[in-house]
C-alpha atoms as a PDB file:
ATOM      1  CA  UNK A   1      91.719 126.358 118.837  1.00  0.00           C
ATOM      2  CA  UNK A   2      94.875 125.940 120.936  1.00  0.00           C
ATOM      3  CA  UNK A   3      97.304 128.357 120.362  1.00  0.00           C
ATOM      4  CA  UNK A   4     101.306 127.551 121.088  1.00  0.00           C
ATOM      5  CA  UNK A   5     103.191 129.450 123.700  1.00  0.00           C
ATOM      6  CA  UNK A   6     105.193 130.879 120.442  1.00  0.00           C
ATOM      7  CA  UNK A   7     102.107 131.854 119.009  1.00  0.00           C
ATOM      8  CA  UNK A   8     100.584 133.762 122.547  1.00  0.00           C
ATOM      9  CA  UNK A   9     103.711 135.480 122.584  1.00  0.00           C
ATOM     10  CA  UNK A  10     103.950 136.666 118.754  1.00  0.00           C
ATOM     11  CA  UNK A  11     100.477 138.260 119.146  1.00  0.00           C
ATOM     12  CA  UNK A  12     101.366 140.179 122.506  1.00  0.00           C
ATOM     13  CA  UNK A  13     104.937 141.703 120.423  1.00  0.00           C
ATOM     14  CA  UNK A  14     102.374 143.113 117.792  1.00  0.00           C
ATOM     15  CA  UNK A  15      99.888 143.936 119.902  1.00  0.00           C
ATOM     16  CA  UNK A  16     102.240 146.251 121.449  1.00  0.00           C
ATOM     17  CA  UNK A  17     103.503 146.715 118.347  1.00  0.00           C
ATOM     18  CA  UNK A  18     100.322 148.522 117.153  1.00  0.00           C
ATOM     19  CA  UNK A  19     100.935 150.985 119.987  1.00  0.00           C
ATOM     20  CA  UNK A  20     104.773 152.024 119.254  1.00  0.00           C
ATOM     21  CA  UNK A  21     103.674 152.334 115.605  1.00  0.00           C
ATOM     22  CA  UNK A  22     100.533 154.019 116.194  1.00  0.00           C
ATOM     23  CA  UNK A  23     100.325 155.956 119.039  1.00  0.00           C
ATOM     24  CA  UNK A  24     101.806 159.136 120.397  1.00  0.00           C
ATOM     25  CA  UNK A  25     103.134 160.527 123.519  1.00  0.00           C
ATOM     26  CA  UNK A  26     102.305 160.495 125.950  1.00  0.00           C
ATOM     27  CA  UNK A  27      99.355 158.180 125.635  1.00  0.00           C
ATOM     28  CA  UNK A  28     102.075 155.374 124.053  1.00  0.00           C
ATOM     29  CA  UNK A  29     103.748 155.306 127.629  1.00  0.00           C
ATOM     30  CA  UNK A  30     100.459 155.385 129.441  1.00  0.00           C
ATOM     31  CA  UNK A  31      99.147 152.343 127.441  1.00  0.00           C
ATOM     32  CA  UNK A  32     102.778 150.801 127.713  1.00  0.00           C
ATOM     33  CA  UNK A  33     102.731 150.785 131.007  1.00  0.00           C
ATOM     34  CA  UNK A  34      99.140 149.866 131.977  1.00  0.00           C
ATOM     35  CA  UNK A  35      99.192 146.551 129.401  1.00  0.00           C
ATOM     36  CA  UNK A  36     102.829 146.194 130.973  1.00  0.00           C
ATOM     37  CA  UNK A  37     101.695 145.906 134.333  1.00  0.00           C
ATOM     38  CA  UNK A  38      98.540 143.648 133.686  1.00  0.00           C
ATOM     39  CA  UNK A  39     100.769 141.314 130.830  1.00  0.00           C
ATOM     40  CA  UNK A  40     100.373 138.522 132.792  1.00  0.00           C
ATOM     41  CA  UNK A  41      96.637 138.850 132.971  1.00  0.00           C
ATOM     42  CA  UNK A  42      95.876 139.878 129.572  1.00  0.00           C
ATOM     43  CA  UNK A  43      98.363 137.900 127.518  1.00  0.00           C
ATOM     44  CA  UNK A  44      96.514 134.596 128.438  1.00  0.00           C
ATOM     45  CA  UNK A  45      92.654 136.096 128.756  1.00  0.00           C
ATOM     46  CA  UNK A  46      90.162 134.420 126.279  1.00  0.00           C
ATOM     47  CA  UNK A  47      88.504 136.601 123.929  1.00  0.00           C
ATOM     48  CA  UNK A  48      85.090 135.355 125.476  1.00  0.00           C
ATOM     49  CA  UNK A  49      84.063 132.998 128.874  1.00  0.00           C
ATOM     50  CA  UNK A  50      81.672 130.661 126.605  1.00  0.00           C
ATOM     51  CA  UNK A  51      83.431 128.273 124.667  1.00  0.00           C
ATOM     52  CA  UNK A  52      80.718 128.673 121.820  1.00  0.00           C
ATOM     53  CA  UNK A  53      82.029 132.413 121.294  1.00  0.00           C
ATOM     54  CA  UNK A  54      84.748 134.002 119.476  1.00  0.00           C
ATOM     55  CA  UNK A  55      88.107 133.027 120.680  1.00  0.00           C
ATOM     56  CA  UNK A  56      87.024 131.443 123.784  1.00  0.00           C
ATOM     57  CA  UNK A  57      90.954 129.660 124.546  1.00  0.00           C
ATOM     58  CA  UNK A  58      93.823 130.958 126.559  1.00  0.00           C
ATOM     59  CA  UNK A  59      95.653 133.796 124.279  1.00  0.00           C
ATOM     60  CA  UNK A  60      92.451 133.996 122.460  1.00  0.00           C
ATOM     61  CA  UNK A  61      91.479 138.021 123.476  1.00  0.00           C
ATOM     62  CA  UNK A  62      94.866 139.129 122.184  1.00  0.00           C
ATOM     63  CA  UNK A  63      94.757 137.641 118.718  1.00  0.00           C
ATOM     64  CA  UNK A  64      90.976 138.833 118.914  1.00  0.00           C
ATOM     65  CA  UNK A  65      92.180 142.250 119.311  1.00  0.00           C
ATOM     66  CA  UNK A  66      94.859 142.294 116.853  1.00  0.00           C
ATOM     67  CA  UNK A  67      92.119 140.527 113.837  1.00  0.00           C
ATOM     68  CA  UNK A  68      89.960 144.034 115.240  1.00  0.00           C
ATOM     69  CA  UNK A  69      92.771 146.168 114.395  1.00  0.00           C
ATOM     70  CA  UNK A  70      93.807 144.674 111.194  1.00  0.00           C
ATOM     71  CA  UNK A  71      90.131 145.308 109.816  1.00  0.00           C
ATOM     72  CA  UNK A  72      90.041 148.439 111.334  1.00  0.00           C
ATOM     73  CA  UNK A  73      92.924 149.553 109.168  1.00  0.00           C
ATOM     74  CA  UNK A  74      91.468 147.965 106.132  1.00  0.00           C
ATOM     75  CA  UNK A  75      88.588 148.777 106.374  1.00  0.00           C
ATOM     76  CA  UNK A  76      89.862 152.358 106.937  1.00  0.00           C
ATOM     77  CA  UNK A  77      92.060 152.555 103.861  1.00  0.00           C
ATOM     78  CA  UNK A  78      88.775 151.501 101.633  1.00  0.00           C
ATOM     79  CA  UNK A  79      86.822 154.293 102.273  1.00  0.00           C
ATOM     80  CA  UNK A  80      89.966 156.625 101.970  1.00  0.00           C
ATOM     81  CA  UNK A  81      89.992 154.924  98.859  1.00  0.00           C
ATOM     82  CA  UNK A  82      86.635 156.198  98.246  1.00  0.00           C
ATOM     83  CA  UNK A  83      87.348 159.569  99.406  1.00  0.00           C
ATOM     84  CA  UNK A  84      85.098 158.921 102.354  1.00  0.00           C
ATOM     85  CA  UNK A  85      85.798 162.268 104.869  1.00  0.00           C
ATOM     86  CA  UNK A  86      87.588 161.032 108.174  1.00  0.00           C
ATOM     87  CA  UNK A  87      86.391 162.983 111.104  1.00  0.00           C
ATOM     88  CA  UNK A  88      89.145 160.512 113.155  1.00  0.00           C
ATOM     89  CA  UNK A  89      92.456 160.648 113.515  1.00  0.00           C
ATOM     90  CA  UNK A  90      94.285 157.017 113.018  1.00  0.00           C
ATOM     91  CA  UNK A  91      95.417 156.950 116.283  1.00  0.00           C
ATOM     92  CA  UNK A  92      92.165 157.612 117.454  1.00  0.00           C
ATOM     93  CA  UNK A  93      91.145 154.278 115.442  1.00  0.00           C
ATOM     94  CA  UNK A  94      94.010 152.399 116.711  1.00  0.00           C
ATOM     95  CA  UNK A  95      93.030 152.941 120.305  1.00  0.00           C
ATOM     96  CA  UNK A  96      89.783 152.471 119.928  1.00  0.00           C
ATOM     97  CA  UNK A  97      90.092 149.097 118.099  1.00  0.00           C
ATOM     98  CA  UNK A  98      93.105 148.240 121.090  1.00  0.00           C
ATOM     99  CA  UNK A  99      90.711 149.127 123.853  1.00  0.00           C
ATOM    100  CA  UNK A 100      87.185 147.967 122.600  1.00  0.00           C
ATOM    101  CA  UNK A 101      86.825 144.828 124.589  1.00  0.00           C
ATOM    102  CA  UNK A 102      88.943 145.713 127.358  1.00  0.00           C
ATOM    103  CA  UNK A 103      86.235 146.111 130.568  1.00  0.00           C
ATOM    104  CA  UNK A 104      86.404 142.262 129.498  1.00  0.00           C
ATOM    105  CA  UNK A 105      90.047 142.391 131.597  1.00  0.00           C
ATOM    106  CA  UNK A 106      88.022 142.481 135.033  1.00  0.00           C
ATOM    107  CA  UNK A 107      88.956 145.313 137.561  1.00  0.00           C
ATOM    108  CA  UNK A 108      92.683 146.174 138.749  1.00  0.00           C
ATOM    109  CA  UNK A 109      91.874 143.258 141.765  1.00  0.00           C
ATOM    110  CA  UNK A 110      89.540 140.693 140.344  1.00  0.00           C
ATOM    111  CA  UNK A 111      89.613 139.042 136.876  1.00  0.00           C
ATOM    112  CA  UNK A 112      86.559 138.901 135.099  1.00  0.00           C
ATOM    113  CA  UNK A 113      87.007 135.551 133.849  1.00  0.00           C
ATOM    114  CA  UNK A 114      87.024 133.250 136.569  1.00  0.00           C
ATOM    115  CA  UNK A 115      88.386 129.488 135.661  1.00  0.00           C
ATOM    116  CA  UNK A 116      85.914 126.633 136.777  1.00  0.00           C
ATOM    117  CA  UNK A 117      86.555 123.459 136.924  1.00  0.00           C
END
């Protein structure tokens, strides 16, 4: 899949969407300004480093991410539904779902997906 400039750009405004709608202060300006500082990095990471996986093309972790949260919230309004007890908060499930993959990012100086040729 090849994903338009357009398209890697939607999925970063509501995947920062998800965390003005979602989360609190002051953990909504601590996430702000982490995935604000590594934008660059992130808005363009693949979802995986094998092209046989998941979302393996540039933009591809982002929309990854958002498809995590949008179950997340679906599958969390079936088993309110259901009157399943929540021992979470929704923020709580937010972040989590956000944050899941993110040691995927690399460290602050090296990218853990390294382009070859």
């Amino acid at each position: 899949m090849k994903l338009t400039a357009e398209q890697i750009q939607a999925n970063w405004n509501q995947f920062i969407g998800y965390i003005d709608t979602y989360i609190s202060e002051p953990r909504k300006t601590k996430l702000k300004e982490f995935y604000n500082k590594y934008q660059d990095r992130i808005i363009l990471m693949p979802a995986s480093h094998k092209k046989e996986y998941h979302n393996a093309f540039p933009g591809g972790y982002v929309e990854h991410v958002n498809r995590v949260i949008e179950a997340s919230i679906k599958i969390n309004q079936t088993w309110v539904d259901f009157g399943v007890e929540q021992n979470y908060t929704i923020e709580e499930l937010i972040f989590s779902a956000m944050n899941h993959d993110l040691g995927k990012m690399g460290t602050e100086t090296e990218e853990a997906y390294i382009p070859q040729t």
